[in-house]
PDB file of N, CA and C in Angstrom:
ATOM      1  N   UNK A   1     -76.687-133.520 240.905  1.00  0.00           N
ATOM      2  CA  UNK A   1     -77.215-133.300 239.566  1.00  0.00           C
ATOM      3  C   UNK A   1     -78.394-134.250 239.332  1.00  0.00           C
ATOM      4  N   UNK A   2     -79.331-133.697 238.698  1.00  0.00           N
ATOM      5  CA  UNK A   2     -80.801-134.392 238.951  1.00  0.00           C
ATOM      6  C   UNK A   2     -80.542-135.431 237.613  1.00  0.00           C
ATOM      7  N   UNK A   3     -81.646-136.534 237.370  1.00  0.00           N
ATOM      8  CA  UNK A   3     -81.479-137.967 236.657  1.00  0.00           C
ATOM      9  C   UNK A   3     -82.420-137.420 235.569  1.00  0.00           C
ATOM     10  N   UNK A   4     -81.888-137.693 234.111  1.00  0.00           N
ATOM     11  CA  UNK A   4     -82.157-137.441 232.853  1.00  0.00           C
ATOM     12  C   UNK A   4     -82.905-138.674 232.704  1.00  0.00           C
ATOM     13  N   UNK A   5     -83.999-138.788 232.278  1.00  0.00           N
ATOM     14  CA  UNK A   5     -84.762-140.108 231.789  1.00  0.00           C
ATOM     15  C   UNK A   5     -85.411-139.352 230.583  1.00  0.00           C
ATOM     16  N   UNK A   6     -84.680-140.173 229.293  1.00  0.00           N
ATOM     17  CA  UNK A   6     -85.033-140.322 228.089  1.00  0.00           C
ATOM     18  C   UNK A   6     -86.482-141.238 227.679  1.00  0.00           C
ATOM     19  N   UNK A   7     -86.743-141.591 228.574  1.00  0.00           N
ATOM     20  CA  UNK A   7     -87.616-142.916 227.660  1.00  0.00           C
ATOM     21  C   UNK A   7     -89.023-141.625 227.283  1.00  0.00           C
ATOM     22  N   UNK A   8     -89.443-142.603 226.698  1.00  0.00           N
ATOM     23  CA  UNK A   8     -90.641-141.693 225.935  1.00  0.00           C
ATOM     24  C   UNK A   8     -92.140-142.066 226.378  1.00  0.00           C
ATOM     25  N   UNK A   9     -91.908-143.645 227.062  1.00  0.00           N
ATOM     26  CA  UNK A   9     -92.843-144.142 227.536  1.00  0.00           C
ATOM     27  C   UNK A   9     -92.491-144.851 228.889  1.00  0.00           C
ATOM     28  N   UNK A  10     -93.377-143.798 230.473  1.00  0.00           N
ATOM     29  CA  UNK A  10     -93.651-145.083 231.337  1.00  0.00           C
ATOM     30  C   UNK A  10     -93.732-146.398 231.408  1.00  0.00           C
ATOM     31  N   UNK A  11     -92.935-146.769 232.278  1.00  0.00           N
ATOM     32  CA  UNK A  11     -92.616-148.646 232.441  1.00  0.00           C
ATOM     33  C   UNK A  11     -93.648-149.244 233.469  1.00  0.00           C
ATOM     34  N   UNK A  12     -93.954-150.192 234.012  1.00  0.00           N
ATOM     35  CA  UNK A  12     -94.932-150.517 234.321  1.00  0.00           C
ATOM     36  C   UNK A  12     -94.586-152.130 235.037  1.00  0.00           C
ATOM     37  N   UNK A  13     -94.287-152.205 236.208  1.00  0.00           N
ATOM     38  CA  UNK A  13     -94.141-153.527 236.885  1.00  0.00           C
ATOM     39  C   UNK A  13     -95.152-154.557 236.525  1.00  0.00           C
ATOM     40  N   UNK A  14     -94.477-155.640 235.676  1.00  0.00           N
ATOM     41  CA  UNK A  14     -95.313-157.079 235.597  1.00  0.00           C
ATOM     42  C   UNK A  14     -94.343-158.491 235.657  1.00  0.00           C
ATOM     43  N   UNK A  15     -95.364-159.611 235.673  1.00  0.00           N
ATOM     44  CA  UNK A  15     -94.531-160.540 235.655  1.00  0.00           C
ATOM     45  C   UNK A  15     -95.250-161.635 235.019  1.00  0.00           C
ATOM     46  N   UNK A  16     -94.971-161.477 233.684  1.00  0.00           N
ATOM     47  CA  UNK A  16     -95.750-163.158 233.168  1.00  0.00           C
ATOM     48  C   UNK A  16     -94.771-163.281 232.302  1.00  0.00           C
ATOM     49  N   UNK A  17     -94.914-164.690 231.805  1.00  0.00           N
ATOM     50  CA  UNK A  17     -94.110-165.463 230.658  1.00  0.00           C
ATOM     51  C   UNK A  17     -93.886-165.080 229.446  1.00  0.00           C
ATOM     52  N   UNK A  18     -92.967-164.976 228.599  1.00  0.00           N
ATOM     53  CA  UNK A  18     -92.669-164.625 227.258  1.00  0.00           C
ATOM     54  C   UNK A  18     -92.118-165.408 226.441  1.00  0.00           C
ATOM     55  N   UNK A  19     -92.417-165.852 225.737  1.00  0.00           N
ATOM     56  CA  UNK A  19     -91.778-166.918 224.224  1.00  0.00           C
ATOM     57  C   UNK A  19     -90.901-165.540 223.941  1.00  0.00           C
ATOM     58  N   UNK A  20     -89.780-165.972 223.840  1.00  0.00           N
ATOM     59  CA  UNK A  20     -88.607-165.487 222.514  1.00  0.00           C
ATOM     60  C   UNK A  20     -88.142-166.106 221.385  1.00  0.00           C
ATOM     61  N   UNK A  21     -88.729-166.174 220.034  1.00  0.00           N
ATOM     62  CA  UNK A  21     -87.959-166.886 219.096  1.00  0.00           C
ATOM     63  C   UNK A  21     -87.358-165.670 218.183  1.00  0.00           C
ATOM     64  N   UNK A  22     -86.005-166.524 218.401  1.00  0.00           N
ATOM     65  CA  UNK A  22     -84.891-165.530 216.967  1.00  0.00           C
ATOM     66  C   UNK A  22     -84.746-166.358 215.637  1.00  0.00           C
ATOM     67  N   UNK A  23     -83.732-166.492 215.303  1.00  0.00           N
ATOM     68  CA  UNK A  23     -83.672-167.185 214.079  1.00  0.00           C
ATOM     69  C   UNK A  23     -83.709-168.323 213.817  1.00  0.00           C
ATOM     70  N   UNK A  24     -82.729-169.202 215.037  1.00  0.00           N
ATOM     71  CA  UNK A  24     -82.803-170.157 215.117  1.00  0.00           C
ATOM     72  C   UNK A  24     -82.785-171.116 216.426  1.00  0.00           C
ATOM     73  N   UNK A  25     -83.732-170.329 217.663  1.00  0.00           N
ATOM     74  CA  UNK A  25     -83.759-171.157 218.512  1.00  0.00           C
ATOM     75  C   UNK A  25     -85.026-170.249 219.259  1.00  0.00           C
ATOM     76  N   UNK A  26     -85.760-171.087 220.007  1.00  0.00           N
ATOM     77  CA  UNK A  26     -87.021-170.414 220.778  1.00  0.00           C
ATOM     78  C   UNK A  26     -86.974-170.725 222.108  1.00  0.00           C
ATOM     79  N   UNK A  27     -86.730-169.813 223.078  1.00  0.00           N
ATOM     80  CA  UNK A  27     -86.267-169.621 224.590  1.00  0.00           C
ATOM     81  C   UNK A  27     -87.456-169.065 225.385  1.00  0.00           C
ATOM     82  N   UNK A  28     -87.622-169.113 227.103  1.00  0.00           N
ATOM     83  CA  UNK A  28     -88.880-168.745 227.907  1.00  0.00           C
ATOM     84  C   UNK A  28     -87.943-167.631 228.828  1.00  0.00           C
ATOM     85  N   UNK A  29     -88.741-166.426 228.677  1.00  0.00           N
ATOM     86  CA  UNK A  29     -88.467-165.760 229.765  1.00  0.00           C
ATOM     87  C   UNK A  29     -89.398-165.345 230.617  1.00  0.00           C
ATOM     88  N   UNK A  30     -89.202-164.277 231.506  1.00  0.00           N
ATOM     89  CA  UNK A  30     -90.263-162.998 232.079  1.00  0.00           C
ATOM     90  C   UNK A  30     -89.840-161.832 232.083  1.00  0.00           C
ATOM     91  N   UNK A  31     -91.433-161.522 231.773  1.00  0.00           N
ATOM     92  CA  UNK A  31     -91.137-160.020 231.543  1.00  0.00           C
ATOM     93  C   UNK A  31     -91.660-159.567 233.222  1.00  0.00           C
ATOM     94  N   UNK A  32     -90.485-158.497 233.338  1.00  0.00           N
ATOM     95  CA  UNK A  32     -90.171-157.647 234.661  1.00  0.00           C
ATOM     96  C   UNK A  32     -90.954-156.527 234.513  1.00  0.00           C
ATOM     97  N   UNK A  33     -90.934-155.607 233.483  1.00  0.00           N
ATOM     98  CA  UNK A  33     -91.339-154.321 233.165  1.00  0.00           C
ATOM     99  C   UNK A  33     -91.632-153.972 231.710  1.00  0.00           C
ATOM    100  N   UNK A  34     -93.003-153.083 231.384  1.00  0.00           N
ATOM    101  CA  UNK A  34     -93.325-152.995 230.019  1.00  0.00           C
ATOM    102  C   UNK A  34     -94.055-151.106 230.046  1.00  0.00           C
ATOM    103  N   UNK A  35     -93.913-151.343 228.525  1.00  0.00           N
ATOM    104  CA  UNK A  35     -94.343-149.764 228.302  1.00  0.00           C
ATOM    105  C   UNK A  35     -94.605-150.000 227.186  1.00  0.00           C
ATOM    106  N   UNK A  36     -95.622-148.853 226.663  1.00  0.00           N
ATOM    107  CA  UNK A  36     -96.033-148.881 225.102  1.00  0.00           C
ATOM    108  C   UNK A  36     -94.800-149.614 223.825  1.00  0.00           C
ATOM    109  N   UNK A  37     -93.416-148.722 224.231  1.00  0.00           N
ATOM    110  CA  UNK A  37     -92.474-149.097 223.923  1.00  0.00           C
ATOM    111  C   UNK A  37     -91.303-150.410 223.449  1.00  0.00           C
ATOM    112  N   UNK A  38     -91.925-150.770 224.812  1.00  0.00           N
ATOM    113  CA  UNK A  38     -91.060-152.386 224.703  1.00  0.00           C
ATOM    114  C   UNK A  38     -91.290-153.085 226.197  1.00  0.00           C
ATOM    115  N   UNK A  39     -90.447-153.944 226.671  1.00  0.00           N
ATOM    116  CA  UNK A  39     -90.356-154.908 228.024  1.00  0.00           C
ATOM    117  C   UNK A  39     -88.894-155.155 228.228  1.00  0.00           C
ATOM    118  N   UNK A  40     -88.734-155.025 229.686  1.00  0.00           N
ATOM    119  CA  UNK A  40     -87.359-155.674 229.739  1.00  0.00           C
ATOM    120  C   UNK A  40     -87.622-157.148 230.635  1.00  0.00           C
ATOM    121  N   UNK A  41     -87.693-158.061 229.774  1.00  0.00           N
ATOM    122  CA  UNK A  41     -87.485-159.611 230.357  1.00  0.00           C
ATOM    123  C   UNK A  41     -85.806-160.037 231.025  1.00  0.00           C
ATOM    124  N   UNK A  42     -86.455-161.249 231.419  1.00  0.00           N
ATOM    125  CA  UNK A  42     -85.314-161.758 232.356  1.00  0.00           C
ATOM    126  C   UNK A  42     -85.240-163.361 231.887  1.00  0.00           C
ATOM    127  N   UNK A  43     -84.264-163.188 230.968  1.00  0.00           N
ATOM    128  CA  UNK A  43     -84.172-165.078 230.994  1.00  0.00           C
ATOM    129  C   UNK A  43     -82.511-165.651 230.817  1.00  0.00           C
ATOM    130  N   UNK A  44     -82.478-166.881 230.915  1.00  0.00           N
ATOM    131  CA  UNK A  44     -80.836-167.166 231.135  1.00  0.00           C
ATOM    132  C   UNK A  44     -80.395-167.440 229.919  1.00  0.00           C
ATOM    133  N   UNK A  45     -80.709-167.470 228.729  1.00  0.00           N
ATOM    134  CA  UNK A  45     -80.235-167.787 227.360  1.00  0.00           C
ATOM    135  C   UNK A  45     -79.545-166.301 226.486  1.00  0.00           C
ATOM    136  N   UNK A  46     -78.788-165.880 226.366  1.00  0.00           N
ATOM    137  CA  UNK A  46     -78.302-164.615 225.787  1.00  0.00           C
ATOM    138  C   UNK A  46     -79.067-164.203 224.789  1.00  0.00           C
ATOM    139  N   UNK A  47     -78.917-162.942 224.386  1.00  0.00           N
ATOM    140  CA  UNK A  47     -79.730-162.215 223.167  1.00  0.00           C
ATOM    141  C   UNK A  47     -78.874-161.762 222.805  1.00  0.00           C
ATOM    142  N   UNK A  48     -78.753-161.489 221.373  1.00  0.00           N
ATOM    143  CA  UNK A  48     -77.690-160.880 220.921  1.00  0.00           C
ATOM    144  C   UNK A  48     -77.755-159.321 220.909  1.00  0.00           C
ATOM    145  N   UNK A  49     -77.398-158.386 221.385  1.00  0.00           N
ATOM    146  CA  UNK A  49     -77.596-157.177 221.001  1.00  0.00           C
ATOM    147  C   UNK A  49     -77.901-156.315 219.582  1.00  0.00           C
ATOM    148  N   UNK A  50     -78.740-155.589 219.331  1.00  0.00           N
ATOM    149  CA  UNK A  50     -78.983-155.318 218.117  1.00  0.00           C
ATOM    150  C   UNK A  50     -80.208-156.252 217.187  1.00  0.00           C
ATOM    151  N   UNK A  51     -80.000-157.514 217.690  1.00  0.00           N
ATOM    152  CA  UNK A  51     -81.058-158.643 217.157  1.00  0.00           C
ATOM    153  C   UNK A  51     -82.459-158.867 216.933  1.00  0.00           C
ATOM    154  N   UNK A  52     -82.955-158.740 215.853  1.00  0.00           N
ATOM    155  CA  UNK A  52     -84.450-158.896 216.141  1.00  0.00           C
ATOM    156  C   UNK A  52     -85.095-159.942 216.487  1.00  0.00           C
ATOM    157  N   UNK A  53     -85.847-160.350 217.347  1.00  0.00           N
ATOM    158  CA  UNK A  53     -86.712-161.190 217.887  1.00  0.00           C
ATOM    159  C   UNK A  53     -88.134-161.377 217.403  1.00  0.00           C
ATOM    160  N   UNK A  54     -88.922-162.893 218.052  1.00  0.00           N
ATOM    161  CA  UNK A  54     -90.175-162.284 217.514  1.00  0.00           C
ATOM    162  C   UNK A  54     -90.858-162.853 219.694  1.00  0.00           C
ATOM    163  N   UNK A  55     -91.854-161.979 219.771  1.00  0.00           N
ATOM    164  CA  UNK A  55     -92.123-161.800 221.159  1.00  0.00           C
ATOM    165  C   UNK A  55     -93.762-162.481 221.549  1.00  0.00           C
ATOM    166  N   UNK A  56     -94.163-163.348 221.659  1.00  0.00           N
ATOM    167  CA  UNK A  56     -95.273-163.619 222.290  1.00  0.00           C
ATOM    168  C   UNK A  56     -95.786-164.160 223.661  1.00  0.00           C
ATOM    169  N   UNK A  57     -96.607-163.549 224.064  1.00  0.00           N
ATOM    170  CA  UNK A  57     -96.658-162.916 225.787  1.00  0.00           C
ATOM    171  C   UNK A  57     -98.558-162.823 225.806  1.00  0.00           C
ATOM    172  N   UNK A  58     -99.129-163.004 227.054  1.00  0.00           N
ATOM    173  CA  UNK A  58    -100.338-163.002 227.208  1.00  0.00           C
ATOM    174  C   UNK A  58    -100.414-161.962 227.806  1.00  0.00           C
ATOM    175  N   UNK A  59    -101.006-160.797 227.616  1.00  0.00           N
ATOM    176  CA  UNK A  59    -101.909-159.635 228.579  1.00  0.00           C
ATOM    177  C   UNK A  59    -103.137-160.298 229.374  1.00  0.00           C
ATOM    178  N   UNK A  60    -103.225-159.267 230.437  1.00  0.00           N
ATOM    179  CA  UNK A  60    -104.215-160.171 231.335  1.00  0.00           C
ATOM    180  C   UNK A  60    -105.404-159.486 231.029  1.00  0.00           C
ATOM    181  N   UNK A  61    -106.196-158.692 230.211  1.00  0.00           N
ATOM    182  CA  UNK A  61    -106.992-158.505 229.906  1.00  0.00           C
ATOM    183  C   UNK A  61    -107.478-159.105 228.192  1.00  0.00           C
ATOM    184  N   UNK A  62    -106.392-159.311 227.833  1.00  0.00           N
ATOM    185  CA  UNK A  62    -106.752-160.330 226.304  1.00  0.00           C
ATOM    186  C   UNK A  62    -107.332-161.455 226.347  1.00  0.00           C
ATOM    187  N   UNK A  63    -107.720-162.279 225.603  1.00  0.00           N
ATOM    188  CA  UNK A  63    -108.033-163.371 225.420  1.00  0.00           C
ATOM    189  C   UNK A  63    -107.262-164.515 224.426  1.00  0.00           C
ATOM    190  N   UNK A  64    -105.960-163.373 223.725  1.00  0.00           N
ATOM    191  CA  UNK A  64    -105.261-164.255 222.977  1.00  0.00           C
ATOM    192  C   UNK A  64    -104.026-163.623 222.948  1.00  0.00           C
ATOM    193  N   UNK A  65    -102.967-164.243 222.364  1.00  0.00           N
ATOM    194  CA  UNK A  65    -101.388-163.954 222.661  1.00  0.00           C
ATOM    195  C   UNK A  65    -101.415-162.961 222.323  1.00  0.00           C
ATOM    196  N   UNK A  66    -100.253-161.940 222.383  1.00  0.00           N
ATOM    197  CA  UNK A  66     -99.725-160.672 221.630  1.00  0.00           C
ATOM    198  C   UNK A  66     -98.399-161.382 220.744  1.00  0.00           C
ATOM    199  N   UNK A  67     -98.124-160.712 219.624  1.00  0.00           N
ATOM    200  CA  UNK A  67     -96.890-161.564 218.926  1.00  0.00           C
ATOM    201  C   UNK A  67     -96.397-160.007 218.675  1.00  0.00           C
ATOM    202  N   UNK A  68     -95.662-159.630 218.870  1.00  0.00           N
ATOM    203  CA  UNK A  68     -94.441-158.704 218.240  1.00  0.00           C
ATOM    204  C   UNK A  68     -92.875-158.570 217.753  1.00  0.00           C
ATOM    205  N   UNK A  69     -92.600-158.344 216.516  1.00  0.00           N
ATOM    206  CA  UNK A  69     -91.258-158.205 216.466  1.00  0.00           C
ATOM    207  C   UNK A  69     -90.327-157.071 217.692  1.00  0.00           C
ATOM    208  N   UNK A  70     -89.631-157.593 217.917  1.00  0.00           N
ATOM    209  CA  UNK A  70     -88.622-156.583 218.832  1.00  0.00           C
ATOM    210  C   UNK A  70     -87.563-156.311 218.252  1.00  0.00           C
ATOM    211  N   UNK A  71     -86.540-155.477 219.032  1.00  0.00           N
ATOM    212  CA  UNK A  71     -85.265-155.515 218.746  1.00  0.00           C
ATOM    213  C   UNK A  71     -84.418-154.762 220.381  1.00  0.00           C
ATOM    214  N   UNK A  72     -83.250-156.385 220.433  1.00  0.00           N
ATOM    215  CA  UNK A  72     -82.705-156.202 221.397  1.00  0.00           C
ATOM    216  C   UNK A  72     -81.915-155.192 221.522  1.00  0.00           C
ATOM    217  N   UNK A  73     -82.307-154.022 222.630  1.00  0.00           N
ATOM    218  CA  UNK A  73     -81.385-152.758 223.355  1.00  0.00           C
ATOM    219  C   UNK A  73     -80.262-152.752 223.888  1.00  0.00           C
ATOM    220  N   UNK A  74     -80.569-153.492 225.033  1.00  0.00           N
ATOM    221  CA  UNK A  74     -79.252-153.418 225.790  1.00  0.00           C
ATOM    222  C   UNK A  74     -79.434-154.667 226.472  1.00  0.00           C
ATOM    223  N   UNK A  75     -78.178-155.154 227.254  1.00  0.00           N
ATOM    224  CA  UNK A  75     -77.953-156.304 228.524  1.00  0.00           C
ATOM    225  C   UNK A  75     -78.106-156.091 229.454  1.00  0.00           C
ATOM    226  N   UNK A  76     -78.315-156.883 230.818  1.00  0.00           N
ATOM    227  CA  UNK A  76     -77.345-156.494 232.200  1.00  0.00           C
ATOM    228  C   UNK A  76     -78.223-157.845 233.136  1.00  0.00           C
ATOM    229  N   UNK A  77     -77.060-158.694 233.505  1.00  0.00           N
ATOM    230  CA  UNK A  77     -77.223-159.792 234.630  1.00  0.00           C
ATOM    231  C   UNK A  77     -78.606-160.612 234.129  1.00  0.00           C
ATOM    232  N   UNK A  78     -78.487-160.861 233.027  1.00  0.00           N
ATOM    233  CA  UNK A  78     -79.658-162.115 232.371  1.00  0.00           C
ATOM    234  C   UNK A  78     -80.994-161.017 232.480  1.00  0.00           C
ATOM    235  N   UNK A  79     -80.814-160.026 232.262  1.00  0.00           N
ATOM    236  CA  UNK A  79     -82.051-158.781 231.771  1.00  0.00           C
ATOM    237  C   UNK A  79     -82.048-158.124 230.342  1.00  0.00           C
ATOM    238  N   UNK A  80     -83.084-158.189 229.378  1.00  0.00           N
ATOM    239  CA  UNK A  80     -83.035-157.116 228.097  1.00  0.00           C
ATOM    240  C   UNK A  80     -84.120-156.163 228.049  1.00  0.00           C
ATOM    241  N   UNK A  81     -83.354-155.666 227.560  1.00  0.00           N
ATOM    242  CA  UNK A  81     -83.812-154.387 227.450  1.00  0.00           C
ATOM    243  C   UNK A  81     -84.181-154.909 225.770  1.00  0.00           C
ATOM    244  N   UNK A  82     -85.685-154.874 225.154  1.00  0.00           N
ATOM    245  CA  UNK A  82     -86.287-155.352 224.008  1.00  0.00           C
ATOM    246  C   UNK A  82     -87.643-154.041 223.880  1.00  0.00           C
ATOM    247  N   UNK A  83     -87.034-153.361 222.533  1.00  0.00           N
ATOM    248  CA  UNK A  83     -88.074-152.241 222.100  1.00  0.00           C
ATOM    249  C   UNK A  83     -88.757-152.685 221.034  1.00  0.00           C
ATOM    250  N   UNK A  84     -89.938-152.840 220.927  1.00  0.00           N
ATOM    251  CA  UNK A  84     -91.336-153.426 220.041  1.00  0.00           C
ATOM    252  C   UNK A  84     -91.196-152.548 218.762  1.00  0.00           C
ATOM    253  N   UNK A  85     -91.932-153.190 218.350  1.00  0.00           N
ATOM    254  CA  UNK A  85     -91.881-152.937 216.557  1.00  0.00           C
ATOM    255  C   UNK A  85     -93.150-152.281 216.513  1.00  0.00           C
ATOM    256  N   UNK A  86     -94.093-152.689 215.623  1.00  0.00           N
ATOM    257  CA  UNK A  86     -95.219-152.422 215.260  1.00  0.00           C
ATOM    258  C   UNK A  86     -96.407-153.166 216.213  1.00  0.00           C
ATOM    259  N   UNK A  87     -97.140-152.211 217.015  1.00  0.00           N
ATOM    260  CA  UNK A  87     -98.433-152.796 218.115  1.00  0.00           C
ATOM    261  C   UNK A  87     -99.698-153.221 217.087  1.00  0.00           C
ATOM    262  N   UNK A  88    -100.328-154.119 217.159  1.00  0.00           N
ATOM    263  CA  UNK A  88    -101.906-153.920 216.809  1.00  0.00           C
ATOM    264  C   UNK A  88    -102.718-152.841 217.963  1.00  0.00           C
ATOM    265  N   UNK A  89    -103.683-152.403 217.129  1.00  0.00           N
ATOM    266  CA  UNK A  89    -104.594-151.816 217.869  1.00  0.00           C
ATOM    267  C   UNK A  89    -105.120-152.305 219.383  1.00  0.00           C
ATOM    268  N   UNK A  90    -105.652-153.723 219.547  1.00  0.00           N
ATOM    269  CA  UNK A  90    -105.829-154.854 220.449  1.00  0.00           C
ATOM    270  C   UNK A  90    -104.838-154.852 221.296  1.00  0.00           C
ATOM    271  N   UNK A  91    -103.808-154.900 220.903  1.00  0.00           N
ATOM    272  CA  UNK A  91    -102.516-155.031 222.206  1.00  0.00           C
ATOM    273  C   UNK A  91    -101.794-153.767 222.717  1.00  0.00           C
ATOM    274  N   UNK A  92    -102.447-152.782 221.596  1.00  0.00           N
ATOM    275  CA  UNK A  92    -102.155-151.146 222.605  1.00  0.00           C
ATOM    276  C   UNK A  92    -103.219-151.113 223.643  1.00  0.00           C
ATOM    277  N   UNK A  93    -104.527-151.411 223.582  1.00  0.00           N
ATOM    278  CA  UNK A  93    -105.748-151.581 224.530  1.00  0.00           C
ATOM    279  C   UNK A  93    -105.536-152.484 225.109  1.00  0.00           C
ATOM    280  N   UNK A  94    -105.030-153.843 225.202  1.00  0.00           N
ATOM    281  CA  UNK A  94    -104.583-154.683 226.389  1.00  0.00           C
ATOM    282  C   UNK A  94    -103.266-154.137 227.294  1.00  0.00           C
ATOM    283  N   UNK A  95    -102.579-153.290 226.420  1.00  0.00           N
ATOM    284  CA  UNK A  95    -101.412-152.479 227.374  1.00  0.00           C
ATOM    285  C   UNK A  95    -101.955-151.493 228.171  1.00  0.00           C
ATOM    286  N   UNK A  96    -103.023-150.463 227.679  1.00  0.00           N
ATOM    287  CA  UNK A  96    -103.695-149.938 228.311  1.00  0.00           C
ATOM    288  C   UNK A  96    -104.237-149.950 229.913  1.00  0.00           C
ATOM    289  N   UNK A  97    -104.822-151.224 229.553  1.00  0.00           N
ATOM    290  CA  UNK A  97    -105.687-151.934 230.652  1.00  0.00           C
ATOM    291  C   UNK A  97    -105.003-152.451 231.655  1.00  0.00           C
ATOM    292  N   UNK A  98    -103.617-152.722 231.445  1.00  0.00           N
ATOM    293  CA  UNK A  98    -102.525-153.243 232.363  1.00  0.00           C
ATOM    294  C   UNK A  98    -101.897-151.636 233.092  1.00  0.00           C
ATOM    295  N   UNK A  99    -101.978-151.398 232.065  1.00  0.00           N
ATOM    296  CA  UNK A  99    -100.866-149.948 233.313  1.00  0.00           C
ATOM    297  C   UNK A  99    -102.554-149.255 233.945  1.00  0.00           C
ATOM    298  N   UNK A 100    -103.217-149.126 233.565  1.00  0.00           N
ATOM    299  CA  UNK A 100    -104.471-148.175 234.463  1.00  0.00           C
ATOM    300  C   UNK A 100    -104.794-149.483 235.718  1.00  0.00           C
ATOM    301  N   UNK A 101    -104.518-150.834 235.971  1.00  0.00           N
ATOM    302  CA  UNK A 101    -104.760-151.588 237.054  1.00  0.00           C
ATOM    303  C   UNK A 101    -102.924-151.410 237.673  1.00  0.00           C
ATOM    304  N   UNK A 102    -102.456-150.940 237.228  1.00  0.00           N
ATOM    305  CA  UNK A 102    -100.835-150.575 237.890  1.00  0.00           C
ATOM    306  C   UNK A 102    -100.686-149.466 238.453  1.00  0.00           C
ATOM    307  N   UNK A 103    -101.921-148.783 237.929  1.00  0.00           N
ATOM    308  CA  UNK A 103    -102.056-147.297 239.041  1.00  0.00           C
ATOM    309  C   UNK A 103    -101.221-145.925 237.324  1.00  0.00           C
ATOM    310  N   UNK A 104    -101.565-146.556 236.433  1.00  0.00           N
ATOM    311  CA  UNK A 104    -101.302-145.710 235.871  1.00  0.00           C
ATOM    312  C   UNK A 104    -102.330-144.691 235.070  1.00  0.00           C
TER     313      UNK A 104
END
């Protein structure tokens, strides 16, 4: 039986650093994989499921951070699954520029 993939947006292999601050504590991860959508980072501090975050991360075609609210998806082995809130214009065109040098 063939594999159902829901997502709405292509993921996209990367690996740079991410600030996570929640409510009351601010943690470093990496992000593994991203899409218009969201990123699934990798860091050793838990997220709570359901939780909103706030996300700042450098694109390699920007010149300044991206900051986004998230909200944590799912778990698995110090991985989240974190779907983005509201993009600026600027950081949909720095996402852009990352998946078309990813071969997208």
């Amino acid at each position: 039986m063939p594999t159902i993939n829901n997502r709405a947006h292509e993921r996209y292999p990367c690996n740079f650093p991410v600030t996570i601050r929640g409510e009351s504590r601010q943690v470093e991860g990496t992000a593994i994989n991203i899409s218009l959508g969201g990123m699934l980072v990798q860091c050793s501090t838990v997220l709570v499921f359901g939780s909103t975050v706030k996300l700042r991360f450098r694109l390699p075609a920007m010149t300044s951070d991206t900051e986004v609210d998230a909200a944590v998806r799912w778990n698995k082995d110090n991985a989240y699954g974190l779907q983005f809130g509201s993009l600026r214009a600027r950081d949909v065109w720095g996402l852009n520029r990352l998946f078309e040098k990813s071969g997208g």
